[in-house]
Protein backbone atom coordinates (compact mmCIF):
# COMPACT_ATOMS: atom_id res chain seq x y z
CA UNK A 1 135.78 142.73 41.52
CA UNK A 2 135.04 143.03 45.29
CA UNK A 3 136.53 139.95 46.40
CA UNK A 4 139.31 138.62 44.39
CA UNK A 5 140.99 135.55 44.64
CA UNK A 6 144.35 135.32 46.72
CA UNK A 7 146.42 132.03 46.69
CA UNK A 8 148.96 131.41 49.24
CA UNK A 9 152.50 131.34 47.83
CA UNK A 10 152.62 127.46 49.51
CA UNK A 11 149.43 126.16 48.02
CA UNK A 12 150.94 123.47 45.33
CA UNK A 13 147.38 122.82 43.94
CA UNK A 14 147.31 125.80 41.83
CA UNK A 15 148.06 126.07 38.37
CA UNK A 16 150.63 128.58 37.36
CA UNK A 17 150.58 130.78 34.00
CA UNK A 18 153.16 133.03 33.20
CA UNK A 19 151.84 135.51 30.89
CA UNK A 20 148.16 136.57 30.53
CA UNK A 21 148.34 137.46 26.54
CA UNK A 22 146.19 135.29 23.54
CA UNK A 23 147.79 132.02 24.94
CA UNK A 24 148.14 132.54 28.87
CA UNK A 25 145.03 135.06 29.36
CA UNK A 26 142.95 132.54 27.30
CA UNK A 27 144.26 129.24 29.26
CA UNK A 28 143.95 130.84 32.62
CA UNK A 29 140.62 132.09 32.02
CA UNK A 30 139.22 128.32 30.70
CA UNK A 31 140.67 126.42 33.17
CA UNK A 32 139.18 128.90 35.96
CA UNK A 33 135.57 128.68 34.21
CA UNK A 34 136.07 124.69 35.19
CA UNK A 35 137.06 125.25 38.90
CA UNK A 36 140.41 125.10 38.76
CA UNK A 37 142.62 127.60 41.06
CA UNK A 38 144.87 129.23 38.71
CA UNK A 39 147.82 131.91 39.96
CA UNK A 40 148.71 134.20 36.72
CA UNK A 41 151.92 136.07 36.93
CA UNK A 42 152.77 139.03 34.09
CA UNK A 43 155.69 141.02 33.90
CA UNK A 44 153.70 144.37 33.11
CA UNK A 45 151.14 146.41 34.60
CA UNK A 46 147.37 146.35 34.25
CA UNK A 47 145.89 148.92 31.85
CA UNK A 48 142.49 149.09 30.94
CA UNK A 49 140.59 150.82 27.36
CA UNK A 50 140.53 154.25 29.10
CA UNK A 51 144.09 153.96 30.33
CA UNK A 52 145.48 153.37 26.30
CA UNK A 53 147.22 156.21 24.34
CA UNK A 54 146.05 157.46 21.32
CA UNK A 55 149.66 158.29 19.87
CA UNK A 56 152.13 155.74 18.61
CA UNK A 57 155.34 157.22 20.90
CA UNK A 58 154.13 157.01 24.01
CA UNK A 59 152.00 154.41 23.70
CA UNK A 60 154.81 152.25 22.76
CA UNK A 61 156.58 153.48 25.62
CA UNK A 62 153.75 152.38 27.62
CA UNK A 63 152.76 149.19 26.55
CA UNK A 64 155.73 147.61 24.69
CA UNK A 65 158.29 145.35 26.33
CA UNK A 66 161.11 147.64 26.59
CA UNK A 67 163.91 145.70 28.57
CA UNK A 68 167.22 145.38 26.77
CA UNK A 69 167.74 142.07 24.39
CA UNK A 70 170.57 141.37 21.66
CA UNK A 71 170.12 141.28 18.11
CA UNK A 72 172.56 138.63 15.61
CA UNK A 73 172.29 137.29 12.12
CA UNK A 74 172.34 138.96 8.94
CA UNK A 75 168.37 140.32 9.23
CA UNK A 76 168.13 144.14 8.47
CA UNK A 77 166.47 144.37 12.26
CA UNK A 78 170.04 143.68 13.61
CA UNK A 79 171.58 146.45 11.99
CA UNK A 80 168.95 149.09 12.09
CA UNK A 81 166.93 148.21 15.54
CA UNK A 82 169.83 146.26 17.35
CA UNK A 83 167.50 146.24 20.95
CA UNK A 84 164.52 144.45 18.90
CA UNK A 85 161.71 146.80 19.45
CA UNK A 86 159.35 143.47 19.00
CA UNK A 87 156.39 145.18 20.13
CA UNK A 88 155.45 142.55 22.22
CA UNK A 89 153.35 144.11 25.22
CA UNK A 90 154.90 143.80 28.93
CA UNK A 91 151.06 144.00 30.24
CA UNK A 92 148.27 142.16 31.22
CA UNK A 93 146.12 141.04 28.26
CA UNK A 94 149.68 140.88 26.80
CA UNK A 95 150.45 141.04 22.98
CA UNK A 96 146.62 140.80 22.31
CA UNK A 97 146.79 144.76 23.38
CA UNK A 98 148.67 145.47 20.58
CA UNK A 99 147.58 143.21 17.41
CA UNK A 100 145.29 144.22 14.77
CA UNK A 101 142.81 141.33 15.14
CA UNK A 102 143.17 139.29 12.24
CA UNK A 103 141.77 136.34 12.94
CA UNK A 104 142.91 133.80 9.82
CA UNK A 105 142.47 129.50 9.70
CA UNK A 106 145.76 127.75 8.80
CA UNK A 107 145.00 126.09 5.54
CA UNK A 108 144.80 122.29 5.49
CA UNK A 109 148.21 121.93 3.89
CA UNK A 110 149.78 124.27 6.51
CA UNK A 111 149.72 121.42 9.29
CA UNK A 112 152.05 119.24 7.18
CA UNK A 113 154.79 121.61 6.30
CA UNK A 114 157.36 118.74 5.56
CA UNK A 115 154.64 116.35 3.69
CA UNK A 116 153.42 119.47 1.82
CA UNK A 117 156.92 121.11 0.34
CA UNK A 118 159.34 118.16 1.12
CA UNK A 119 162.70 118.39 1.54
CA UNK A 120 163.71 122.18 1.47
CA UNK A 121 167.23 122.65 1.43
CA UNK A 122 168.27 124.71 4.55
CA UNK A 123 165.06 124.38 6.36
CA UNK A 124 163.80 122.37 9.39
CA UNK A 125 160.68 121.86 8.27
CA UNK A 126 158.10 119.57 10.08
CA UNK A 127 154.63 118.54 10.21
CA UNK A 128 152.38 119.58 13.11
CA UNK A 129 151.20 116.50 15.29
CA UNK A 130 147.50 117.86 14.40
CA UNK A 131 145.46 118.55 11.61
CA UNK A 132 143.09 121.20 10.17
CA UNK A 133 140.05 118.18 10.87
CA UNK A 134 141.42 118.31 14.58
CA UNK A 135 141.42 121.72 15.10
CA UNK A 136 138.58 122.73 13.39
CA UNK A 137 136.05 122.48 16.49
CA UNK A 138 138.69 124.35 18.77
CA UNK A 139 138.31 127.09 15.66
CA UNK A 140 134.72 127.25 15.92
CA UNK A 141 135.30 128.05 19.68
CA UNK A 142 137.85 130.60 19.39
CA UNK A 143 135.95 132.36 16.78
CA UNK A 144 132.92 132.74 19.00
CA UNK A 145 135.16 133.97 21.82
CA UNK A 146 136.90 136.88 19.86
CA UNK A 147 133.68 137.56 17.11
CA UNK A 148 135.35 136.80 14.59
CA UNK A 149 133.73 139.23 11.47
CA UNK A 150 132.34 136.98 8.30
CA UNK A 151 132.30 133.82 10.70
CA UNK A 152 128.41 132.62 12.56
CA UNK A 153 125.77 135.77 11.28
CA UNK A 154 128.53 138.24 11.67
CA UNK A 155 128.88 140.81 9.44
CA UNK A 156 132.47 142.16 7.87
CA UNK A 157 133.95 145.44 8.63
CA UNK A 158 132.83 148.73 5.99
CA UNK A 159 136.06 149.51 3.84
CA UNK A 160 138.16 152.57 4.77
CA UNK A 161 139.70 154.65 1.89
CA UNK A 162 142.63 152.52 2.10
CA UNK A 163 141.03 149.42 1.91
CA UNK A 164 138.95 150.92 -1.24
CA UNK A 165 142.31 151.65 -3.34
CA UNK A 166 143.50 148.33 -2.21
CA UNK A 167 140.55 146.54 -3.36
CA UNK A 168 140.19 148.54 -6.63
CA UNK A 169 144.19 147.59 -7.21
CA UNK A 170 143.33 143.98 -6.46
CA UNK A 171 140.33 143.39 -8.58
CA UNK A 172 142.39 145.24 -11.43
CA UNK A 173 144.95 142.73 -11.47
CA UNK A 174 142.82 139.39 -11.35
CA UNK A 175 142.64 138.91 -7.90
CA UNK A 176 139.25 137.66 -6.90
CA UNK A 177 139.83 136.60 -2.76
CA UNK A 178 139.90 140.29 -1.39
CA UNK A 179 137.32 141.47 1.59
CA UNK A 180 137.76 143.35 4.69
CA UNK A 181 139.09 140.36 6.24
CA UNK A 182 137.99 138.28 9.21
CA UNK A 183 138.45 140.32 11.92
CA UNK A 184 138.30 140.19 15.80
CA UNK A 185 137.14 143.50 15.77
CA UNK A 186 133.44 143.51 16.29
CA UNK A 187 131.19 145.35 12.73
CA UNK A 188 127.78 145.36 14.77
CA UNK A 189 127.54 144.89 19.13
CA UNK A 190 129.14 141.54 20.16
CA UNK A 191 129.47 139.93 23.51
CA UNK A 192 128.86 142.97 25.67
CA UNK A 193 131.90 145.15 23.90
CA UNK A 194 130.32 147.57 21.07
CA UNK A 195 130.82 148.19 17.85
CA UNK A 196 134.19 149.73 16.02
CA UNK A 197 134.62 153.64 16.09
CA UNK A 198 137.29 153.39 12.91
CA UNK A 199 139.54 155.43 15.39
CA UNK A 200 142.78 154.26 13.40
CA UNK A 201 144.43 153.56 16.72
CA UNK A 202 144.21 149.76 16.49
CA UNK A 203 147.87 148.97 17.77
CA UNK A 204 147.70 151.57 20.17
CA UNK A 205 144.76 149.22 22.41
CA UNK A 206 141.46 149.70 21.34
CA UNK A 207 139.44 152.70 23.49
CA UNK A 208 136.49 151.15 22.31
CA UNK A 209 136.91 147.65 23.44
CA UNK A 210 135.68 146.55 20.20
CA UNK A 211 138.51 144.73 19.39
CA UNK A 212 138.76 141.17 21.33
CA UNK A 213 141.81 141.12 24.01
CA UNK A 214 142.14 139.15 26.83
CA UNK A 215 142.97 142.47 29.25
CA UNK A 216 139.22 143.15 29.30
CA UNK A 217 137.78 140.00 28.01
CA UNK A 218 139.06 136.17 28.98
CA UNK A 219 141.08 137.62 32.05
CA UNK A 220 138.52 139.96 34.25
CA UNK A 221 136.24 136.88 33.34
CA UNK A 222 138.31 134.62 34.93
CA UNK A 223 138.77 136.61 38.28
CA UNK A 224 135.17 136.56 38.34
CA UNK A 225 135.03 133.01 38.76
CA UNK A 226 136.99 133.56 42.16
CA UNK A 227 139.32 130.71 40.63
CA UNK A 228 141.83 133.19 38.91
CA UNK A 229 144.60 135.64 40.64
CA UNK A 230 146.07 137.94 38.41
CA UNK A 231 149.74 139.56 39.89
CA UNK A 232 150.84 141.97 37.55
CA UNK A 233 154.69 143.79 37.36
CA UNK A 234 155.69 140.18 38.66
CA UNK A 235 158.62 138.91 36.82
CA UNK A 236 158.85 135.08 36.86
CA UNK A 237 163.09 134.48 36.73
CA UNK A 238 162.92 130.39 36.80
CA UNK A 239 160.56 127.59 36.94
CA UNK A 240 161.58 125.16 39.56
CA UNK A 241 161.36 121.24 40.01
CA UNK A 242 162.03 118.17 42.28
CA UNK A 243 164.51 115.54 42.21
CA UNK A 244 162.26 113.51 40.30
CA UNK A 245 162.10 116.01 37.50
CA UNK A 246 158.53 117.26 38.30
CA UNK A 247 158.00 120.74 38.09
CA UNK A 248 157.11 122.76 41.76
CA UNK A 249 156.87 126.19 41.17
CA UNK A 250 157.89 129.60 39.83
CA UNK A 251 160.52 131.67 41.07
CA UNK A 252 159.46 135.59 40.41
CA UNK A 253 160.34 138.91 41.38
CA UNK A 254 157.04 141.28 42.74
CA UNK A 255 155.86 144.84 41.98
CA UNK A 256 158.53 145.55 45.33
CA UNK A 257 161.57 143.90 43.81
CA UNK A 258 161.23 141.11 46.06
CA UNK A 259 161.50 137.60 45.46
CA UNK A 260 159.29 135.21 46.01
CA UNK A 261 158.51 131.34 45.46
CA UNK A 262 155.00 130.41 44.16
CA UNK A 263 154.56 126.97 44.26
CA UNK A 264 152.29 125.01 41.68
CA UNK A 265 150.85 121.69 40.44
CA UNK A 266 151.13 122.53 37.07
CA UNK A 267 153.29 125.49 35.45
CA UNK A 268 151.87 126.83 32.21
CA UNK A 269 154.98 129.28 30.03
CA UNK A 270 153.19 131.86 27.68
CA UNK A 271 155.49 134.94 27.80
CA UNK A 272 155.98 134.88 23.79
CA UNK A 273 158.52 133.08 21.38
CA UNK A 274 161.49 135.06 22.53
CA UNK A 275 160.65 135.76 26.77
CA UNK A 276 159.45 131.47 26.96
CA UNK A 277 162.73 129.95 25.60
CA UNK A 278 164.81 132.51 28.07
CA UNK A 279 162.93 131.21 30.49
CA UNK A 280 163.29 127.86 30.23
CA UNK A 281 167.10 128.25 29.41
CA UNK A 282 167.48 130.22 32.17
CA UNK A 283 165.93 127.65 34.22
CA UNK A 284 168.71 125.28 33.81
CA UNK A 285 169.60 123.16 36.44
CA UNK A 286 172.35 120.03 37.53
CA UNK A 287 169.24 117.94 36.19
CA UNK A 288 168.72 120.03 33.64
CA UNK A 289 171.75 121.86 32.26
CA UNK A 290 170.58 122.85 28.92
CA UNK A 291 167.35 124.49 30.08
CA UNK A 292 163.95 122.73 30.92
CA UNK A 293 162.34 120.52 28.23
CA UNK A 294 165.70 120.72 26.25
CA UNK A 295 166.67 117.18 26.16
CA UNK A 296 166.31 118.04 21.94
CA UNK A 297 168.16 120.68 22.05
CA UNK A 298 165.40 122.35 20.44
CA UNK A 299 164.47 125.08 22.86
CA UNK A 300 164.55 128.29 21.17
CA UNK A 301 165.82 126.86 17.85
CA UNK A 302 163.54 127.50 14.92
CA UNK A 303 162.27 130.48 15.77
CA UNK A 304 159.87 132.39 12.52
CA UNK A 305 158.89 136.25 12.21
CA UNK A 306 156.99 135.36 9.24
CA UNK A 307 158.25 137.01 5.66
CA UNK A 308 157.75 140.29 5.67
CA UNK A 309 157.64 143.63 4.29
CA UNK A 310 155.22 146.44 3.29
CA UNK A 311 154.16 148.60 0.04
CA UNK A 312 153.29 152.20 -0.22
CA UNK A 313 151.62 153.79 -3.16
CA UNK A 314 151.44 157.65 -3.44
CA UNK A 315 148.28 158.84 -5.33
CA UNK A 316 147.25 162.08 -7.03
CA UNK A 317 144.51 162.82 -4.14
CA UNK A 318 144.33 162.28 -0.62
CA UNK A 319 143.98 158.38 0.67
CA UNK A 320 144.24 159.29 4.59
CA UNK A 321 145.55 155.98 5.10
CA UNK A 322 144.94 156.23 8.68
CA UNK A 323 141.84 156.30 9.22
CA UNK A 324 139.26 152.89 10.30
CA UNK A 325 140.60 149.76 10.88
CA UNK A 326 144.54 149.63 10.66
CA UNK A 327 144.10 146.02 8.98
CA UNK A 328 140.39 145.42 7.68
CA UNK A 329 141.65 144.74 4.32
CA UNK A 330 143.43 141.19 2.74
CA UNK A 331 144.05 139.69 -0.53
CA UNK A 332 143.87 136.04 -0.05
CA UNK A 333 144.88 134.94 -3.78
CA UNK A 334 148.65 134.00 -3.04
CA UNK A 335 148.21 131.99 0.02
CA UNK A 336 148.45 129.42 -1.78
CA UNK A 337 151.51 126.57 -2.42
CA UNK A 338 152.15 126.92 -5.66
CA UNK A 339 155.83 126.03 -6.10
CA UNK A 340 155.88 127.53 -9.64
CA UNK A 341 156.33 131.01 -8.44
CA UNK A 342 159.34 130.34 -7.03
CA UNK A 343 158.90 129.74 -3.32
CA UNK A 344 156.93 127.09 -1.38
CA UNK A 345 153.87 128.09 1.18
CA UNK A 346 152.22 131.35 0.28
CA UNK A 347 151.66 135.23 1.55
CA UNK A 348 148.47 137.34 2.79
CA UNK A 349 148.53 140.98 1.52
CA UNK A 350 146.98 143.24 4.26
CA UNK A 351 145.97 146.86 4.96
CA UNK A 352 148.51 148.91 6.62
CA UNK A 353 148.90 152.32 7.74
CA UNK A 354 151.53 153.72 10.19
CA UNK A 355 151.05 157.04 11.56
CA UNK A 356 153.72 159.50 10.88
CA UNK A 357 156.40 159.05 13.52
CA UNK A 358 156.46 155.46 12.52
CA UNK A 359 156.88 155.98 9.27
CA UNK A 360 159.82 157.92 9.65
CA UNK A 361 161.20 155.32 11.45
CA UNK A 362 160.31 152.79 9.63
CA UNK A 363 159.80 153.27 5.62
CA UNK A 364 163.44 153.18 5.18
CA UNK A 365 165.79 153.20 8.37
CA UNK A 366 169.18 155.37 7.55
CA UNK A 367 167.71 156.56 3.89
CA UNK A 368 167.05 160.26 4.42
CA UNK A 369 167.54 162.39 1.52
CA UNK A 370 165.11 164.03 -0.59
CA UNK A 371 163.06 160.96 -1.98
CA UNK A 372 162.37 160.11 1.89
CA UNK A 373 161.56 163.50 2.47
CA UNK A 374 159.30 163.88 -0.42
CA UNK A 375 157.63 160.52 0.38
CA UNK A 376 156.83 161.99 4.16
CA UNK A 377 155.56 165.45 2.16
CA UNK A 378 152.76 162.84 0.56
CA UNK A 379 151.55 161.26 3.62
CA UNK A 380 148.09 162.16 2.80
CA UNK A 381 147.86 160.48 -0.62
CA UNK A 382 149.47 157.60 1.08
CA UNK A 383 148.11 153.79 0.81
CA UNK A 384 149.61 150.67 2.63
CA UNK A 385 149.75 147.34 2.77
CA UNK A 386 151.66 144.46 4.37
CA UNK A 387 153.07 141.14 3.56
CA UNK A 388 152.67 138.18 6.20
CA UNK A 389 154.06 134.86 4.70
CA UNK A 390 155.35 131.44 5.59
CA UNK A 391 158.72 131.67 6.45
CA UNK A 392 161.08 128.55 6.77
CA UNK A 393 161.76 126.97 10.18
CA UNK A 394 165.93 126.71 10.54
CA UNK A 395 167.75 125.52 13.53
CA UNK A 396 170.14 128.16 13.21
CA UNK A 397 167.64 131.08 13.67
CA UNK A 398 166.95 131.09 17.30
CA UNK A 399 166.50 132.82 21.09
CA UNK A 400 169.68 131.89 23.19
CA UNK A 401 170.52 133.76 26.05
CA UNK A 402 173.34 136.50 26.44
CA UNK A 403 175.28 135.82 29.48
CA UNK A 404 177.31 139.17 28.62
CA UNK A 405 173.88 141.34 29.21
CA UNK A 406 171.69 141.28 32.18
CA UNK A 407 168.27 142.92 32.32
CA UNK A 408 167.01 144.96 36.03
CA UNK A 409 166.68 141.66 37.35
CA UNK A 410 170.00 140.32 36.80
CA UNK A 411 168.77 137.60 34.54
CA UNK A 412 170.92 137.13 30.87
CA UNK A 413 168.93 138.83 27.92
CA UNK A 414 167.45 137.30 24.70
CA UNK A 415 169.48 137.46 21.94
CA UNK A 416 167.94 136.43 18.79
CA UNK A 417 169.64 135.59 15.92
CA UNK A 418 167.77 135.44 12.40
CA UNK A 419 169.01 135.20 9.09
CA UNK A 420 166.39 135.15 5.92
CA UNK A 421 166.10 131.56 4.26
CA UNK A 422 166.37 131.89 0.49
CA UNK A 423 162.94 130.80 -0.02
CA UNK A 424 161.77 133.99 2.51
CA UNK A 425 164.00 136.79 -0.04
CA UNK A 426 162.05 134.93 -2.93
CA UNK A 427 158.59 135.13 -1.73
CA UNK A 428 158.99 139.02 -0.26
CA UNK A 429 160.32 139.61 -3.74
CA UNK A 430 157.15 138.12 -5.22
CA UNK A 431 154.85 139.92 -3.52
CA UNK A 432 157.13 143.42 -3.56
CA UNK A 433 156.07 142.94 -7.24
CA UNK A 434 152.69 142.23 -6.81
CA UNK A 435 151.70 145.07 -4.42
CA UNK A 436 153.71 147.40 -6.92
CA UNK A 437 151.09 145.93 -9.58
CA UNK A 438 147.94 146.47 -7.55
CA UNK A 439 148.72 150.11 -6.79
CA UNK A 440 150.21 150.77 -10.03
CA UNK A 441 147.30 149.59 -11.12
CA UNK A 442 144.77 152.66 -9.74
CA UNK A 443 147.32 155.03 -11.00
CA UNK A 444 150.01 155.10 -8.34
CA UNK A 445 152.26 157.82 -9.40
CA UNK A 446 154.81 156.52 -7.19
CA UNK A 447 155.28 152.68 -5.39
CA UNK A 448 157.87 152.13 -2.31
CA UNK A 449 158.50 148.71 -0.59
CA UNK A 450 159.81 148.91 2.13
CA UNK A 451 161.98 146.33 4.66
CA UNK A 452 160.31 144.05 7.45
CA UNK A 453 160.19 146.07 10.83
CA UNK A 454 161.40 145.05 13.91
CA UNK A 455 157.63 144.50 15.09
CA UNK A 456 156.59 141.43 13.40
CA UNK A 457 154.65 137.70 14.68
CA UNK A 458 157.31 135.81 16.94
CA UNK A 459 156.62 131.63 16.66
CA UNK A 460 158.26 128.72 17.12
CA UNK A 461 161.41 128.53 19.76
CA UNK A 462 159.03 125.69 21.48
CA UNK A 463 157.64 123.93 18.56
CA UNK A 464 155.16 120.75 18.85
CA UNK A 465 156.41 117.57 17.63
CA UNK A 466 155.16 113.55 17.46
CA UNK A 467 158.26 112.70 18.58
CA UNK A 468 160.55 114.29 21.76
CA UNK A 469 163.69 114.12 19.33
CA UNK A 470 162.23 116.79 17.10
CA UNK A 471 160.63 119.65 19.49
CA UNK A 472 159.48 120.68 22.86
CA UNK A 473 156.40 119.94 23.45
CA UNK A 474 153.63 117.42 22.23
CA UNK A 475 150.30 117.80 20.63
CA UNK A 476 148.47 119.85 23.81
CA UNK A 477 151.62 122.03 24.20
CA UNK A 478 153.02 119.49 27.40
CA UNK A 479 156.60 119.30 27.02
CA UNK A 480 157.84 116.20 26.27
CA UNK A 481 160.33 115.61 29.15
CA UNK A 482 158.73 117.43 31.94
CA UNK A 483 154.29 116.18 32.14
CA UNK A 484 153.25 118.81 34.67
CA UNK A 485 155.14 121.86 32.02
CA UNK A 486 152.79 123.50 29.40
CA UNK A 487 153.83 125.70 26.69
CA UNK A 488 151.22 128.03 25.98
CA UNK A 489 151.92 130.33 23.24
CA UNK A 490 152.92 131.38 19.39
CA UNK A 491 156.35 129.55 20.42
CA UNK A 492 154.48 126.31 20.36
CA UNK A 493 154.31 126.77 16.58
CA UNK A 494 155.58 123.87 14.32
CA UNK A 495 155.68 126.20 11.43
CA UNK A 496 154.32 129.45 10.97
CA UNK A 497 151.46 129.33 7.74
CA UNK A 498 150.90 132.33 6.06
CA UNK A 499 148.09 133.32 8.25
CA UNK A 500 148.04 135.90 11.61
CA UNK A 501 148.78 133.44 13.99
CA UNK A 502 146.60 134.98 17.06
CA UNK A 503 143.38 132.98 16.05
CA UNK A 504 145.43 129.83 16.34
CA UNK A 505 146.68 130.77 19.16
CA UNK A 506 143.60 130.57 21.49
CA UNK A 507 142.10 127.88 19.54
CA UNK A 508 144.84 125.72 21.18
CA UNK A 509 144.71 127.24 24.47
CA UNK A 510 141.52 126.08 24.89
CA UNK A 511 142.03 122.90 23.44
CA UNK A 512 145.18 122.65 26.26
CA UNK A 513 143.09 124.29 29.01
CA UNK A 514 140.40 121.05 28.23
CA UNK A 515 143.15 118.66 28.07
CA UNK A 516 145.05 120.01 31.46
CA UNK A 517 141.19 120.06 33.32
CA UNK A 518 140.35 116.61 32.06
CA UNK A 519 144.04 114.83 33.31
CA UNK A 520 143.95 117.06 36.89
CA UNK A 521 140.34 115.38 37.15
CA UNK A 522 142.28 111.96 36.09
CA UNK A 523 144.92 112.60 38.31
CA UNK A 524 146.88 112.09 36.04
CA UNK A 525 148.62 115.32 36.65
């Protein structure tokens, strides 16, 4: 861009978003496209398609967020990965770097979580102050935006080896909902970004810039606009307000260390389900001493990973797991509620490979020995797949901060504390079983589930709620005590579905980026 937008730190007509991933990058870049001035602040740097690594190390240690958090509960990432490795990106274009792309509708029943499964001992459950009827225009939009494969005239992905020996599995055991998934990872030229190269490097950042993420997409678009300033390595440390309770500004440390004050009309939080709640607890004040929007108590309280876990089968001749699309591949057949299998809500089975240094890390942390070894020598006749289901919302799982630990900034850490609902261990057991089934199925001569990694979908923390006793924010993501303070992300999540939550995601950022334009023009905010 030859002339991009600069915004005095004093100008309080500006809308501020902190983060720029599938929530913030999406808002900012719809509420520029209507002429509003928007200031977006990330954490990270700016990378771009040729910048990305092909190699899972050191593009981790590029991209990832890095900076020390603490780990609690009796979750298997506690004990093995105590610094939470989320794989959330610290970049601009944020998380949406990093994801595989699929892009999945919550099912009707989804929305009404308590309504659908009632009263689930141990759980918080609650119903989502929208509906599938709602949100199904917002859908249409956000599928159009990221090219959504099998969605419009789009065509699906082709099927990789692994996704062959998945769907050969599937079809042998009855399953009849298995494709190569709907995918925001364009399968023919789409909105000026070309076609997949089946690279394998999906997590990595795609070099192709087939695969939709706001870094290259929603966020240069918005700078275009001349409504949208991006600062990147600027670390927002508090949101600030008046004596009336009205939010004013950010307070954020620059690429220099310095700090500075950016003031705002409107202050929009999309830094993820664990880096939003710290911020808002960490921007407590005489006003508000337990954090901002917290008069429920509920910020960064119910916080969901989704249930999951992955299966490996080892086959008589090569599978070369890793190559094409790291997730084209689902089975759709136990996304269902069906209470009789033990467990309410339901799970997706997905394609999954992990190159090798993962793998080692990963398959089973602290079991070395000769089957791990062994399992390692058969990489090549490898097949994956993972499990993404509902887990339960519980008050007790949840993002506090660590006054004991400071990050580079001084600020107290994240620590997040998780421990697996019985209905979680019951449905990862369920479909343990049933990915043992579909590989055993095409001759597996061996099958290995393996534990949840620490890299896995962060909601909830600020869920949505009718009422300001029950959550954070209401049904645009505007927090219930504070009207000029937007939540903008996965933490906004009443309860998680069994689907990939990105799609969802940007579907309600730009439902809250219309809402936001349409009160500023009100004046109403």
């Amino acid at each position: 861009m030859a002339n991009p937008a600069r915004f005095d730190l004093a100008d309080d007509s500006v809308v501020v978003v902190v983060g720029t991933g599938a929530g913030g990058g999406v808002v900012a870049n719809e509420l520029a496209q209507k002429g509003v001035k928007v200031v977006a602040l990330e954490a990270g740097g700016r990378y771009l398609p040729e910048d990305y690594i092909n190699d899972e190390w050191d593009s981790f240690g590029q991209l990832a967020w890095t900076d020390t958090r603490t780990t609690s509960g009796d979750w298997r990432v506690a004990r093995d990965f105590r610094n939470l490795p989320a794989w959330i990106v610290k970049a601009v274009g944020g998380t949406s770097i990093h994801w595989a792309g699929a892009s999945l509708r919550f099912q009707p029943h989804e929305w009404k979580g308590r309504t659908t499964y009632g009263a689930v001992p141990g759980a918080n459950l609650l119903d989502w102050p929208v509906d599938a009827e709602e949100m199904a225009p917002w859908y249409d939009k956000a599928e159009a935006k990221l090219g959504v494969t099998r969605t419009g005239d789009r065509p699906g992905l082709p099927g990789s080896n692994n996704y062959k020996v998945f769907e050969k599995g599937a079809l042998a055991t009855g399953c009849k909902e298995v494709h190569t998934g709907r995918m925001a990872v364009n399968s023919v030229e789409y909105d000026g970004r070309q076609a997949c190269q089946q690279t394998g490097f999906c997590f990595q950042g795609c070099k192709w810039g087939a695969k939709w993420s706001s870094a290259y997409t929603d966020i240069p678009r918005g700078e275009a606009t001349g409504n949208l300033e991006v600062r990147d390595r600027c670390h927002v440390m508090r949101v600030e307000h008046d004596d009336k309770g009205k939010v004013t500004g950010v307070v954020y440390k620059d690429k220099d260390g310095a700090e500075q004050r950016q003031k705002a009309r409107i202050v929009c939080v999309a830094g993820n389900s664990i880096e939003s709640p710290r911020l808002l607890l960490n921007s407590a004040s005489p006003m508000f001493p337990d954090g901002l929007a917290n008069s429920s108590g509920q910020v960064g309280r119910n916080y969901m990973r989704h249930t999951t876990g992955s299966v490996y089968g080892i086959f008589e001749k090569p599978v070369r797991m890793w190559r094409g699309t790291t997730m084209a591949g689902i089975i759709q057949d136990e996304a269902r509620h069906d209470p009789s299998r033990g467990f309410v809500g339901g799970y997706e089975l997905e394609t999954l490979s992990l190159g090798l240094p993962f793998m080692a890390a990963f398959m089973d942390p602290g079991g070395w020995g000769r089957p791990f070894t062994s399992a390692l020598d058969s990489y090549e006749n490898m097949a994956g797949m993972w499990v993404v289901g509902e887990d339960m919302p519980q008050e007790t799982n949840r993002v506090t901060i660590n006054a004991e630990v400071k990050d580079d900034h001084g600020l107290p850490v994240a620590d997040v504390h998780y421990t697996d609902h019985p209905n979680d261990v019951a449905m990862r057991e369920h479909a343990y079983a049933k990915g043992i089934a579909i590989y055993q199925a095409v001759g597996a001569t061996r099958t290995m589930p393996t534990p949840p990694y620490p890299s896995t979908h962060n909601l909830g923390t600020n869920r949505m709620s009718e009422h300001a006793r029950d959550g954070v924010v209401n049904r645009h993501g505007q927090s219930h005590d504070i009207a000029n303070l937007f939540v903008s992300d996965g933490s906004q999540f009443t309860t998680g579905a069994a689907e990939n939550p990105t799609l969802t995601i940007v579907a309600l950022a730009i439902r809250q980026a219309d809402h936001i334009a349409a009160e500023m023009a009100k004046g109403n905010l």
